[in-house]
N, C-alpha and C. Protein backbone atom coordinates (compact mmCIF):
# COMPACT_ATOMS: atom_id res chain seq x y z
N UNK A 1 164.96 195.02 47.89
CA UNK A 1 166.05 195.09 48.83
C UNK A 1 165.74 196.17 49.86
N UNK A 2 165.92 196.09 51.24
CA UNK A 2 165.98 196.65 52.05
C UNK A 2 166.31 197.91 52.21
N UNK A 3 166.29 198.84 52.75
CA UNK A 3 167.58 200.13 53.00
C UNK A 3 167.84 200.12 54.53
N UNK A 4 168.86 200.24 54.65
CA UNK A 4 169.49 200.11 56.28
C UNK A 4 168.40 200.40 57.21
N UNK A 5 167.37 201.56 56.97
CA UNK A 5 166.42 201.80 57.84
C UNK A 5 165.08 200.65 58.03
N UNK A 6 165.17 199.93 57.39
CA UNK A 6 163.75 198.95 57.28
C UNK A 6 164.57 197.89 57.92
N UNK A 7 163.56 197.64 58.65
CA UNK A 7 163.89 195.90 59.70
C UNK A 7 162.85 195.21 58.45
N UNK A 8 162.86 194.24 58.53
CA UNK A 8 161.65 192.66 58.58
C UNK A 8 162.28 191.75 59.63
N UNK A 9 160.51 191.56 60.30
CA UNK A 9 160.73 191.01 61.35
C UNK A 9 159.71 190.11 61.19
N UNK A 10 160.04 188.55 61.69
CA UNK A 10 159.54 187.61 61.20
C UNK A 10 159.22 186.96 62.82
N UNK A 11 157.61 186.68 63.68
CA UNK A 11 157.25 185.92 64.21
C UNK A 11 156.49 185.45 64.16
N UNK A 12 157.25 183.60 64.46
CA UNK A 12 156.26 182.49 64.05
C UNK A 12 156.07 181.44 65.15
N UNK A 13 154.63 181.13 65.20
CA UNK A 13 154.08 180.31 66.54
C UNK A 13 153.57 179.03 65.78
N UNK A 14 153.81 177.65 66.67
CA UNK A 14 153.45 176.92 65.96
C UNK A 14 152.18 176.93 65.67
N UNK A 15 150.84 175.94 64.79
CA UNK A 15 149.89 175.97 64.39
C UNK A 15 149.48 174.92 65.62
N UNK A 16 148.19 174.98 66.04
CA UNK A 16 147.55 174.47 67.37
C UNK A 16 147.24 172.75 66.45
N UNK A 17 147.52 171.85 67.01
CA UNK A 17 147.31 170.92 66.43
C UNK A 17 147.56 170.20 65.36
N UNK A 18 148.84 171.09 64.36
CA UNK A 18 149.72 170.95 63.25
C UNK A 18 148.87 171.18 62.27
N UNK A 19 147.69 171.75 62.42
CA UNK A 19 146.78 172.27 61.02
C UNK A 19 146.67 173.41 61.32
N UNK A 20 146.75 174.58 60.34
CA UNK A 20 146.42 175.94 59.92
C UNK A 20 145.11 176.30 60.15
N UNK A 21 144.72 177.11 61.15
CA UNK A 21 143.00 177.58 61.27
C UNK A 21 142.98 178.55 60.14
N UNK A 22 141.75 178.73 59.49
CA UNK A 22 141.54 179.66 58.26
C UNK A 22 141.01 180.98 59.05
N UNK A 23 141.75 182.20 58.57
CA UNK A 23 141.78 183.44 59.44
C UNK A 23 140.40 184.46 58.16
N UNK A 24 139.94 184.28 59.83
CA UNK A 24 138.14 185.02 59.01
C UNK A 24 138.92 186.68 58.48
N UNK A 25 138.94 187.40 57.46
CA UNK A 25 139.44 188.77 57.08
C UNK A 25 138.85 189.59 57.35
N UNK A 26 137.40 189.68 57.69
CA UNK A 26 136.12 190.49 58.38
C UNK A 26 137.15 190.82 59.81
N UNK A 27 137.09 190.04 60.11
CA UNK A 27 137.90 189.67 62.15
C UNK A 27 139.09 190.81 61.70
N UNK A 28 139.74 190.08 61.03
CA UNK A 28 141.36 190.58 61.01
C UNK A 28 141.47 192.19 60.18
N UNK A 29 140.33 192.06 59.36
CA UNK A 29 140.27 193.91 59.21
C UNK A 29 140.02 194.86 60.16
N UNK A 30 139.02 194.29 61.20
CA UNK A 30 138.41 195.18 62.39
C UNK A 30 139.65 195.13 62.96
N UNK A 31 140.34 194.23 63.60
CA UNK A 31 141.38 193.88 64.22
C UNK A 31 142.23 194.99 64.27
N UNK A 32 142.94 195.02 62.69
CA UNK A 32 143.82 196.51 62.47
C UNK A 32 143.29 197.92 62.67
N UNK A 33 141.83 198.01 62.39
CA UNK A 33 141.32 199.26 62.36
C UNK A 33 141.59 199.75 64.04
N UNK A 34 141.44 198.65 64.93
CA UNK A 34 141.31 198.31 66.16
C UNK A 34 142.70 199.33 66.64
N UNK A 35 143.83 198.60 65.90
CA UNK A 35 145.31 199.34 66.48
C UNK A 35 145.95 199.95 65.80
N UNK A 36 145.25 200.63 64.50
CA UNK A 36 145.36 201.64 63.45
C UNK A 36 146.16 203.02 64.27
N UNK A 37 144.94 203.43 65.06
CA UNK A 37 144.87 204.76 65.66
C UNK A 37 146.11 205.08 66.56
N UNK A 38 146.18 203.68 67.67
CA UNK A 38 147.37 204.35 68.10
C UNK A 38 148.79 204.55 67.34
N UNK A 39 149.03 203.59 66.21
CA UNK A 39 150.20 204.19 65.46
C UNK A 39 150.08 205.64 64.59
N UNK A 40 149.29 205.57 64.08
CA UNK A 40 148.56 207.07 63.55
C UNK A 40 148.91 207.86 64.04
N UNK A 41 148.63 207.86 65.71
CA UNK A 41 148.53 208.87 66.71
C UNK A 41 150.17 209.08 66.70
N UNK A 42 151.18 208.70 66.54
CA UNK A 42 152.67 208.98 66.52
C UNK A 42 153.32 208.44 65.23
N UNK A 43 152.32 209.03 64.31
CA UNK A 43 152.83 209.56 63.21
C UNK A 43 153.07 208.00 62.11
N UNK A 44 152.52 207.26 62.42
CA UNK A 44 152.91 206.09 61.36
C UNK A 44 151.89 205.37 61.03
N UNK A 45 151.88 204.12 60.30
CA UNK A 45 150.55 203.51 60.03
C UNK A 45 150.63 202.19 59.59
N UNK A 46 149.89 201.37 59.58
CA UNK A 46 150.37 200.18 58.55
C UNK A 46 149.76 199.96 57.38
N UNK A 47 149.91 198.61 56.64
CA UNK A 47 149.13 198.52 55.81
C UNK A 47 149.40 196.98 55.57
N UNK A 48 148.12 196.17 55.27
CA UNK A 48 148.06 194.70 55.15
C UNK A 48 148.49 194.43 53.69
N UNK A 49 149.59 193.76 53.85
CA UNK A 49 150.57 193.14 52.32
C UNK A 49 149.37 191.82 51.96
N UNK A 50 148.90 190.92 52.59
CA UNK A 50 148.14 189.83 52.65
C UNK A 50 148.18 188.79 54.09
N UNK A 51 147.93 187.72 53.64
CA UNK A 51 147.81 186.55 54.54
C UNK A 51 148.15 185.39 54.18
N UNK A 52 149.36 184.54 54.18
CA UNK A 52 149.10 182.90 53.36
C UNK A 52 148.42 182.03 54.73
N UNK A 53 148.44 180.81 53.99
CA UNK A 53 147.86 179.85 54.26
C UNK A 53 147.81 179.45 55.21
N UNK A 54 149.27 179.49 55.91
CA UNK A 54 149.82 178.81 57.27
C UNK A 54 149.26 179.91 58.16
N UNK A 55 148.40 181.33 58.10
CA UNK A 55 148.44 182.47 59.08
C UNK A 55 149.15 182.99 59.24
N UNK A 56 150.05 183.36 58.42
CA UNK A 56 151.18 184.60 58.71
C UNK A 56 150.63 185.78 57.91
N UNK A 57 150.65 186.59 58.93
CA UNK A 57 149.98 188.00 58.20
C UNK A 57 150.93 188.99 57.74
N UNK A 58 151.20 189.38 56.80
CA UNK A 58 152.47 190.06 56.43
C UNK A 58 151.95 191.72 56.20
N UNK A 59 152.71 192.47 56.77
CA UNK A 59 152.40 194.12 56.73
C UNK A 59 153.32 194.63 56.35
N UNK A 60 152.88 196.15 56.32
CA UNK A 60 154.56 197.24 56.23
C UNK A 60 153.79 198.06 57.02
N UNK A 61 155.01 198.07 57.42
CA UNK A 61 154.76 199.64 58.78
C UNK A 61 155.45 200.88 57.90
N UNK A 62 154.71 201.69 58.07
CA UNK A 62 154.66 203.18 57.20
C UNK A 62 154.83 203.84 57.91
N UNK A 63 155.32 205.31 57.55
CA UNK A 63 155.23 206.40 58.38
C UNK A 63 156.18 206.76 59.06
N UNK A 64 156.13 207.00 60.07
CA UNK A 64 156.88 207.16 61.19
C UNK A 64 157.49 205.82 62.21
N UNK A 65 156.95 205.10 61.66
CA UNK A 65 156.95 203.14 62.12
C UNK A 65 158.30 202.91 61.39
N UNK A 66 158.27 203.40 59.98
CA UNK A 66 159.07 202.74 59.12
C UNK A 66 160.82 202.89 59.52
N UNK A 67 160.65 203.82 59.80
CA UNK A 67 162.45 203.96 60.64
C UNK A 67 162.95 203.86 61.84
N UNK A 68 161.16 203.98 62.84
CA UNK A 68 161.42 203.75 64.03
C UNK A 68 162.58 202.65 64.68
N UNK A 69 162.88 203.24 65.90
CA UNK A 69 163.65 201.98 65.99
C UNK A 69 163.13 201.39 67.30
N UNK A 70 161.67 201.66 67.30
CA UNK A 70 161.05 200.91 68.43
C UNK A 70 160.38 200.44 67.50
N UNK A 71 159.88 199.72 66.22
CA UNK A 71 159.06 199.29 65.69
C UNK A 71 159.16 197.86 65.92
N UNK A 72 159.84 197.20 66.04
CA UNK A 72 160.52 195.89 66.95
C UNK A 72 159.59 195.35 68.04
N UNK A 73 159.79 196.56 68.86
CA UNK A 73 158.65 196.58 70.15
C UNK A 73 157.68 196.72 70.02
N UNK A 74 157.05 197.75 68.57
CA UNK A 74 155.83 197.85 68.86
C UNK A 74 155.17 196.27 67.94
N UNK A 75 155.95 196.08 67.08
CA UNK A 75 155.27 194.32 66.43
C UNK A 75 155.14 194.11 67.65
N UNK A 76 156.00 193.25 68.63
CA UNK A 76 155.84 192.27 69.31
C UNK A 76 155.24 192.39 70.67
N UNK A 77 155.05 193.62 71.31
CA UNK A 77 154.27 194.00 72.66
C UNK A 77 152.79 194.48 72.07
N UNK A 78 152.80 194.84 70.58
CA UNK A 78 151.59 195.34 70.42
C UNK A 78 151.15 194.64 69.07
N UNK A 79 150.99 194.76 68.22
CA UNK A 79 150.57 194.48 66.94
C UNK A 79 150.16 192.81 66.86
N UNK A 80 151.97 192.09 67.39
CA UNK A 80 151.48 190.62 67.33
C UNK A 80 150.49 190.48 68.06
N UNK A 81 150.75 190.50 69.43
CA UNK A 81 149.82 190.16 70.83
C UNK A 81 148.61 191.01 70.65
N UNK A 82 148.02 191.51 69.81
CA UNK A 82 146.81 191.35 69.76
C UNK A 82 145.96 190.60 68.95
N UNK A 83 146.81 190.85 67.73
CA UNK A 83 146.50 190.18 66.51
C UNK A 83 146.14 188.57 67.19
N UNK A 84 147.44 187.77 67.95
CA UNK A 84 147.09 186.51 68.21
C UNK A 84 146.14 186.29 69.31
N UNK A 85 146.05 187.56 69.87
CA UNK A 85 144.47 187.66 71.13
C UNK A 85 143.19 187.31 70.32
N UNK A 86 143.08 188.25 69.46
CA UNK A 86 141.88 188.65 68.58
C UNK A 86 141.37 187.81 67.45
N UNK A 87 142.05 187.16 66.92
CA UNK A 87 142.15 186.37 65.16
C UNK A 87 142.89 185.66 65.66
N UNK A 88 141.86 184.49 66.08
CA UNK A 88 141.95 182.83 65.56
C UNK A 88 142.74 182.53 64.39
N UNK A 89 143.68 181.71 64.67
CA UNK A 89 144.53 181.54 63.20
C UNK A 89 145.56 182.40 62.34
N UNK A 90 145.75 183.57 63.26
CA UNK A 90 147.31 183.96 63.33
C UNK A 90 148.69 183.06 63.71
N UNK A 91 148.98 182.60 62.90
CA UNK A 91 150.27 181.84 63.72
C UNK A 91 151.74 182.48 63.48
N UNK A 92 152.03 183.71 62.78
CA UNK A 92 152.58 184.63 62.77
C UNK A 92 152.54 186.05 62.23
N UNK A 93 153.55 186.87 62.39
CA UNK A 93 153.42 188.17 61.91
C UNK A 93 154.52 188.72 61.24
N UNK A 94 154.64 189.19 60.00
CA UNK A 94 155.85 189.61 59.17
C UNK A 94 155.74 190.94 58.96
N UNK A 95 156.75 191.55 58.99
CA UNK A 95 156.62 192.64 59.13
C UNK A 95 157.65 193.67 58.20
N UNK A 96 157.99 194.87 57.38
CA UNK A 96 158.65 195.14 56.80
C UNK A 96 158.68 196.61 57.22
């Protein structure tokens, strides 16, 4: 269960052609290491929960992320939109 301070935030894009691309984890590890630093850099961090099938990559934002109340913004101006720049076969991002 939640505590008032934790969002989950759930975005989902359809799959390109109604089939699931299989998301290489090599890609999608560099990927995070990629946008690690700038949350780091203001005090928060994430960490990869896993991946199912369909490409939804599910995280928790730690740190200083975790109560933010720009963490909203930073999934969706930053975290998603790169993730779906970078890694083929993201078709969403969950977030806790």
């Amino acid at each position: 269960m939640m505590s008032t301070s934790e969002t989950a935030v759930t975005i989902k894009l359809p799959a390109r052609n109604g089939e699931p691309r299989p998301i290489d984890r090599d890609l999608l590890d560099s990927t995070l290491e990629y946008i690690r630093p700038a949350l780091q850099y203001d005090g928060g961090d994430l960490v990869l929960l896993g991946v199912e099938d369909d490409g939804t990559v599910n995280l928790n934002l730690v740190g200083a992320c975790a109560g933010c109340p720009m963490s909203m913004m930073t999934l969706t101006a930053g975290i998603e939109r790169i993730l779906m720049d970078k890694v083929p076969g993201v078709t969403a991002v969950n977030a806790t």
